[in-house]
N, C-alpha and C. Protein backbone atom coordinates (compact mmCIF):
# COMPACT_ATOMS: atom_id res chain seq x y z
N UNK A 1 0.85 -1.18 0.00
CA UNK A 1 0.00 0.00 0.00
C UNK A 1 0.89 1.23 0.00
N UNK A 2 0.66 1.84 -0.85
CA UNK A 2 1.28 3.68 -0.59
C UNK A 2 0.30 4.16 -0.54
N UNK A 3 0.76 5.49 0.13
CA UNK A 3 -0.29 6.75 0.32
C UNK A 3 0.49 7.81 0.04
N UNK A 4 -0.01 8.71 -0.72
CA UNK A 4 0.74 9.98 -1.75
C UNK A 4 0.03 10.98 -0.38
N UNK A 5 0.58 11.92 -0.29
CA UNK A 5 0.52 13.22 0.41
C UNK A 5 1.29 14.02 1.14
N UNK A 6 0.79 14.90 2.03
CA UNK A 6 1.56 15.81 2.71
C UNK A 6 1.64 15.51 4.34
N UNK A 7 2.72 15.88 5.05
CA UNK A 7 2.51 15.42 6.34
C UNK A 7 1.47 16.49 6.97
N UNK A 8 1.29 17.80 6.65
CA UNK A 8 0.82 19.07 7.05
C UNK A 8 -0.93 19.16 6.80
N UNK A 9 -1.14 18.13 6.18
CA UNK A 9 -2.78 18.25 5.38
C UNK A 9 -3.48 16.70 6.50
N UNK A 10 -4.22 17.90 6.50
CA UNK A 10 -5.34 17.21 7.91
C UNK A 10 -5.80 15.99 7.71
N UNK A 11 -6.56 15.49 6.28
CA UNK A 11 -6.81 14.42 5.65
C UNK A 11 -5.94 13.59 5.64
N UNK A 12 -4.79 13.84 5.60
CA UNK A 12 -3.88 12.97 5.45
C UNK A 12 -2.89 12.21 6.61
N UNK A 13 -3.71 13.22 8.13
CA UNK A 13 -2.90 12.70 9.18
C UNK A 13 -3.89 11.91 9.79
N UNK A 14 -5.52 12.15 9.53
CA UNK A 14 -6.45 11.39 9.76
C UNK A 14 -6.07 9.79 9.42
N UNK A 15 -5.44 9.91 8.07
CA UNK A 15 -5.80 8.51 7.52
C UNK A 15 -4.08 7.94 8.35
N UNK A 16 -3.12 8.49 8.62
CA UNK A 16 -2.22 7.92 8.90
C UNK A 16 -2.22 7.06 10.19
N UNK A 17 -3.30 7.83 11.16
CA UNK A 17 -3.80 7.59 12.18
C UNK A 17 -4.62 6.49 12.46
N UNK A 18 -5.21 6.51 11.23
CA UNK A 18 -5.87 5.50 11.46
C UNK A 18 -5.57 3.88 10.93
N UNK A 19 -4.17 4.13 10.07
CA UNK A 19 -3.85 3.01 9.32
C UNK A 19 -2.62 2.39 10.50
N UNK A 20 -1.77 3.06 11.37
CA UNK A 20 -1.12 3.13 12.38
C UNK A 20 -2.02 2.75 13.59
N UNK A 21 -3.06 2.93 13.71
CA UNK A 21 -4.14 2.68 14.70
C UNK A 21 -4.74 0.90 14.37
N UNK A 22 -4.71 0.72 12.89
CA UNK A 22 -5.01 -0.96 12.72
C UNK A 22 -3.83 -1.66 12.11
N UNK A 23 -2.81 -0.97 12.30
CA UNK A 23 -1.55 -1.72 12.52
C UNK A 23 -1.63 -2.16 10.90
N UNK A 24 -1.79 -1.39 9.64
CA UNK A 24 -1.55 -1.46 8.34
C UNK A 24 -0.29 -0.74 7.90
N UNK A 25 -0.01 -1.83 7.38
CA UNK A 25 1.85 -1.04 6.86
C UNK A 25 1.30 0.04 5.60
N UNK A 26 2.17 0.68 5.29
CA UNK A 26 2.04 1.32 4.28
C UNK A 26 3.43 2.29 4.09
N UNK A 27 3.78 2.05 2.98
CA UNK A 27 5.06 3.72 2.19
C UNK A 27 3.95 4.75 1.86
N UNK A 28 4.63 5.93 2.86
CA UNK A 28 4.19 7.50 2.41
C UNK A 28 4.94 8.14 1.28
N UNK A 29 4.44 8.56 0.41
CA UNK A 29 5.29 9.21 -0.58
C UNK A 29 4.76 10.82 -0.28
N UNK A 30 5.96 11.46 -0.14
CA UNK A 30 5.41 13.02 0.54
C UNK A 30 5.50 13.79 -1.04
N UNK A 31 4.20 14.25 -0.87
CA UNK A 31 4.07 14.96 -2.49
C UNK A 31 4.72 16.59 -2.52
N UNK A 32 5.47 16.88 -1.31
CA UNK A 32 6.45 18.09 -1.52
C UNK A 32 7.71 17.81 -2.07
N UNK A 33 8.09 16.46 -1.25
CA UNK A 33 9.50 15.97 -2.00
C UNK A 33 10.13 14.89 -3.10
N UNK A 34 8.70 14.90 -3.80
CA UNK A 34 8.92 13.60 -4.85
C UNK A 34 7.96 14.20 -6.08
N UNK A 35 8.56 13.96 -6.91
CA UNK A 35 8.06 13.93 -8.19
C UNK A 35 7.29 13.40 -8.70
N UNK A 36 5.59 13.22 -8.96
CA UNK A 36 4.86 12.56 -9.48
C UNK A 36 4.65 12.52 -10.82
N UNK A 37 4.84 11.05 -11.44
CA UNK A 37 4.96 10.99 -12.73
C UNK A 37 3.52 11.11 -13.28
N UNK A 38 3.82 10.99 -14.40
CA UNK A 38 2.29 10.95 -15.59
C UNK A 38 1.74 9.84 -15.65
N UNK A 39 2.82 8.62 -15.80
CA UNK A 39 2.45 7.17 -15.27
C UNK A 39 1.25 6.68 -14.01
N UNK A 40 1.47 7.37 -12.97
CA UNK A 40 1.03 7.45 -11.47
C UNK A 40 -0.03 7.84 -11.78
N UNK A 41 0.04 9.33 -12.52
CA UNK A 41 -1.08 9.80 -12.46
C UNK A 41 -2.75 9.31 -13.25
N UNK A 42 -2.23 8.69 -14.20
CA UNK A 42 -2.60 7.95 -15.22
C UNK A 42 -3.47 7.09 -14.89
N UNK A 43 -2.45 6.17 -13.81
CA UNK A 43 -2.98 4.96 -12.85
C UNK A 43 -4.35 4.72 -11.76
N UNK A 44 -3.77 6.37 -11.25
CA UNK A 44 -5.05 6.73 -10.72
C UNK A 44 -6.46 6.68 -11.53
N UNK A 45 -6.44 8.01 -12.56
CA UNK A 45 -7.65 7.87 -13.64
C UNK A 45 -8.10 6.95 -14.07
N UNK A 46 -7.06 5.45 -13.85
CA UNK A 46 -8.01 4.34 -14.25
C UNK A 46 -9.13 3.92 -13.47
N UNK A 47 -8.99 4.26 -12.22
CA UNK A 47 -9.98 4.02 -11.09
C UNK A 47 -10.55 5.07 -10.52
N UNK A 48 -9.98 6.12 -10.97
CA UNK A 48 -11.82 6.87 -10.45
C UNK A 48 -11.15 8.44 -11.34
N UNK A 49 -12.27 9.12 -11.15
CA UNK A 49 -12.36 10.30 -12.17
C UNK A 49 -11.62 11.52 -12.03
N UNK A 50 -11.25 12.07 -12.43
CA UNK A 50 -10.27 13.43 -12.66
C UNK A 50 -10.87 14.40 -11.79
N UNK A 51 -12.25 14.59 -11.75
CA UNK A 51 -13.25 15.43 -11.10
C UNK A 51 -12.68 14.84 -9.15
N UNK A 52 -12.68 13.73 -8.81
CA UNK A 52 -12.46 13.45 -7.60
C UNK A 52 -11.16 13.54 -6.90
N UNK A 53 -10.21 13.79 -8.15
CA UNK A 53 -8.28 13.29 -8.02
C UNK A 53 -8.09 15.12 -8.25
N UNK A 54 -8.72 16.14 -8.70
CA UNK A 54 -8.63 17.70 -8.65
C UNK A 54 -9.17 18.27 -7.62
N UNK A 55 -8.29 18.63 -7.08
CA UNK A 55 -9.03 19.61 -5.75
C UNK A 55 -9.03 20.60 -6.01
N UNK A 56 -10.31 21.13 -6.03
CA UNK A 56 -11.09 22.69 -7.04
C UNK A 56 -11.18 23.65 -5.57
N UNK A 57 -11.19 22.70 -4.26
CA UNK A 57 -11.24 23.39 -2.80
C UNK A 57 -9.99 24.14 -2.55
N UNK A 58 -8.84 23.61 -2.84
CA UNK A 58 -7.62 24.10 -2.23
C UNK A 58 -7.29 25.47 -2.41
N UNK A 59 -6.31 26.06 -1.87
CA UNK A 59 -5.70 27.07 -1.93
C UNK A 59 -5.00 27.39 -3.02
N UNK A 60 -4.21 26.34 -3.67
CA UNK A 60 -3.80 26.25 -4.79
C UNK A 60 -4.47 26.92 -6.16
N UNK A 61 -5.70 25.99 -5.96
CA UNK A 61 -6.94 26.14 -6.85
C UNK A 61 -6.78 27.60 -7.07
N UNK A 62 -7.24 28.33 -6.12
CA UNK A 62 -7.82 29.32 -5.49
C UNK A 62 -6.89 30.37 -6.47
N UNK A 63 -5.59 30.39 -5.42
CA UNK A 63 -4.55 31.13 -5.65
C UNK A 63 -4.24 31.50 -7.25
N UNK A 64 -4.24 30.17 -7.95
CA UNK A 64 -3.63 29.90 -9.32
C UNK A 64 -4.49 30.68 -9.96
N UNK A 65 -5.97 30.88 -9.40
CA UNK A 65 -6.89 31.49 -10.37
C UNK A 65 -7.49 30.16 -11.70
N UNK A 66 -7.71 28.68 -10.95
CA UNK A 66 -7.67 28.37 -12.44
C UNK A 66 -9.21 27.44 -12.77
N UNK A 67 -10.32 28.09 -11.46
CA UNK A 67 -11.49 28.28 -11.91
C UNK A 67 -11.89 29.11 -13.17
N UNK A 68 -11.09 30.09 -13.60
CA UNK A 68 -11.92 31.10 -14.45
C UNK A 68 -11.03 30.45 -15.57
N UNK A 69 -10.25 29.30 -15.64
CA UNK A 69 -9.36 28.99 -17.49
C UNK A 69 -10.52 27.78 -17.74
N UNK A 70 -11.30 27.53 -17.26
CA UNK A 70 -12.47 26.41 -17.17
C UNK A 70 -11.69 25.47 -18.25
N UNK A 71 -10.84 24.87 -17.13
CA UNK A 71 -9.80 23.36 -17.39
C UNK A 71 -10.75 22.42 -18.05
N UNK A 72 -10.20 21.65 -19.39
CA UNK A 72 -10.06 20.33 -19.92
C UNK A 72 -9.71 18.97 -18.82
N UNK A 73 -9.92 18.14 -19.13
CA UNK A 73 -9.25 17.00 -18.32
C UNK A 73 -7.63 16.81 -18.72
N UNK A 74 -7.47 17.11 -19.74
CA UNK A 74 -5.90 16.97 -20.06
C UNK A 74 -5.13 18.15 -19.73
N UNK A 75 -5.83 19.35 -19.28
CA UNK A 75 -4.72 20.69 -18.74
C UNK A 75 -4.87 20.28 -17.23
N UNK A 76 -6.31 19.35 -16.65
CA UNK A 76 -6.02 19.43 -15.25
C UNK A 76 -5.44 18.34 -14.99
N UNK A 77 -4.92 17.08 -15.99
CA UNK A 77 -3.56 16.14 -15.53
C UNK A 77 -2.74 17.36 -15.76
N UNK A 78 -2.06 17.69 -16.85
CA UNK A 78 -0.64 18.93 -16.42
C UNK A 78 -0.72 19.78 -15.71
N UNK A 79 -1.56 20.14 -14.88
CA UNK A 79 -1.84 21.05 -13.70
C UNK A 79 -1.02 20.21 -12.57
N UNK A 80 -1.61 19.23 -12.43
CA UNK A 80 -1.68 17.95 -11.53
C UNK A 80 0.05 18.00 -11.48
N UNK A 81 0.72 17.59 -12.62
CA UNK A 81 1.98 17.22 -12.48
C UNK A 81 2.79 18.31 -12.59
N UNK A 82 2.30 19.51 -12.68
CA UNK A 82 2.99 20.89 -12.70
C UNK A 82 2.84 21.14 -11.09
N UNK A 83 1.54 21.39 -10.52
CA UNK A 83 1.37 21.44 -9.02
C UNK A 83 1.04 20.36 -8.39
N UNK A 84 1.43 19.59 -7.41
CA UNK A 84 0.73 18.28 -6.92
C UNK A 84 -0.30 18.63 -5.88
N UNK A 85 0.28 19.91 -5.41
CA UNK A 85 -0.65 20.42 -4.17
C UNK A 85 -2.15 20.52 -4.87
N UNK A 86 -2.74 20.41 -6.17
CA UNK A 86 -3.94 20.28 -6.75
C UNK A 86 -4.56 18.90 -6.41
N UNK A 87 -3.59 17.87 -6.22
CA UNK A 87 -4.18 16.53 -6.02
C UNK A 87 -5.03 16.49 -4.56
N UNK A 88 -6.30 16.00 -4.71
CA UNK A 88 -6.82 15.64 -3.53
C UNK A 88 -6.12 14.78 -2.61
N UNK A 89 -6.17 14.88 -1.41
CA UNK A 89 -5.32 14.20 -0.35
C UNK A 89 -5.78 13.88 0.51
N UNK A 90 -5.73 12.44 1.13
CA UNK A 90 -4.60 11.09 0.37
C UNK A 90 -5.11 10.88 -0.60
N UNK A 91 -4.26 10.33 -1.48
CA UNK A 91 -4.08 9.45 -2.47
C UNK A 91 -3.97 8.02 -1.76
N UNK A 92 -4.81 6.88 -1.90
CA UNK A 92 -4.14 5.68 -1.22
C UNK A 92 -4.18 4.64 -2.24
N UNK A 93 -3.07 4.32 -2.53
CA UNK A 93 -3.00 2.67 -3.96
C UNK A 93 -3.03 1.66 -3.26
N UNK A 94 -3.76 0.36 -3.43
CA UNK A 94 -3.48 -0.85 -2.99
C UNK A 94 -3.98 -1.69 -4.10
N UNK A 95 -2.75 -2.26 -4.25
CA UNK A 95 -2.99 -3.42 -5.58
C UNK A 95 -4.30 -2.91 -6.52
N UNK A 96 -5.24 -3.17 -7.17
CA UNK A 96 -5.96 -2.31 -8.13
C UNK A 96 -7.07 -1.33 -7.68
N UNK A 97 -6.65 -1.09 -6.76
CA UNK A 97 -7.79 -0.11 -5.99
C UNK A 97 -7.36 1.23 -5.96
N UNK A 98 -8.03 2.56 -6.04
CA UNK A 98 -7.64 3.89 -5.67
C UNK A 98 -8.51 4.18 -4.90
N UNK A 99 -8.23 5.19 -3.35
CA UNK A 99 -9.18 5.37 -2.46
C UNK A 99 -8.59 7.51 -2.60
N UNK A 100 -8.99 8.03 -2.63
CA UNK A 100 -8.58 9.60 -2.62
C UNK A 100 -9.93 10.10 -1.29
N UNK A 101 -8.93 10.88 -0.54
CA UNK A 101 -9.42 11.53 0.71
C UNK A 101 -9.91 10.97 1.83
N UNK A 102 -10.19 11.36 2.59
CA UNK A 102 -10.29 10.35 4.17
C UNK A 102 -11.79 10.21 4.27
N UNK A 103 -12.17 9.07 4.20
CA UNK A 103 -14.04 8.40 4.68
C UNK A 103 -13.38 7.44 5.23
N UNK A 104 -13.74 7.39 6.47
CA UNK A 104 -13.84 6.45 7.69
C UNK A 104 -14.99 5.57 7.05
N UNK A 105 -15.98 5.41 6.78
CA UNK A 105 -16.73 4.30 6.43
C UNK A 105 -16.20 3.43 5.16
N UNK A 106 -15.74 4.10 4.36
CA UNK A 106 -15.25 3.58 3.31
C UNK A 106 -14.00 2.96 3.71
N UNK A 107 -12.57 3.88 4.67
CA UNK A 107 -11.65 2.73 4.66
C UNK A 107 -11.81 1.48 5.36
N UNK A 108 -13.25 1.49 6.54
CA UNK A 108 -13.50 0.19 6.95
C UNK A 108 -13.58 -0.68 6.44
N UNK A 109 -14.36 -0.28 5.09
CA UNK A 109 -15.12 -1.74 4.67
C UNK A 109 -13.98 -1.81 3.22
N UNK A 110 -12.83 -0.85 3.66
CA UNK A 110 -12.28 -1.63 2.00
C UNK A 110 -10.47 -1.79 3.09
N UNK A 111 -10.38 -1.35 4.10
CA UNK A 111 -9.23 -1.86 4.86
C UNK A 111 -8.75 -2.71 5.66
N UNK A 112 -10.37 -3.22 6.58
CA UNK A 112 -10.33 -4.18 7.59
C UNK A 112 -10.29 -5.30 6.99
């Protein structure tokens, strides 16, 4: 299992907490100090939608101004790999599954 994110993002200390709490291993990949490929990103979109993997909430978002360029799906993957801080967080991969952002009901019934 990896989990893509930031140590600083709330969602993401939720889920650490709680994967450390049921004693699930997992590699953190910290999305300040690693490079996310197009590959990765790719991987994700196979399992769930661009709309759920873009965070339109963030500061980033916000800041960049890039509500008003009313993004394609292919400028908001190069957004994605230009800024990662756009990616919703966590990211969690396990073998063919993608889980993005913290639901406690959901990691029950897809972690326990």
């Amino acid at each position: 299992m990896k989990i893509y994110g930031i140590k600083s993002c709330g969602s993401v200390k939720k889920a650490l907490s709680y994967l450390d709490a049921h004693a699930i291993m997992y590699d953190f990949v910290d999305l300040k100090k690693e490079k996310i490929e197009l590959s990765t990103i790719q991987r994700w979109l196979e399992h769930t939608p661009i709309q759920q993997l873009f965070n339109t909430r963030s500061a980033t978002y916000r800041n960049l101004k890039l509500k008003e360029l009313n993004l394609s799906d292919g400028e908001k993957i190069e957004w994605l790999l230009k800024e990662p801080m756009l990616i919703k967080r966590p990211v969690i991969e396990q073998d063919d599954a993608i889980m993005v952002g913290f639901d406690l009901d959901r990691y029950n019934q897809k972690l326990l």
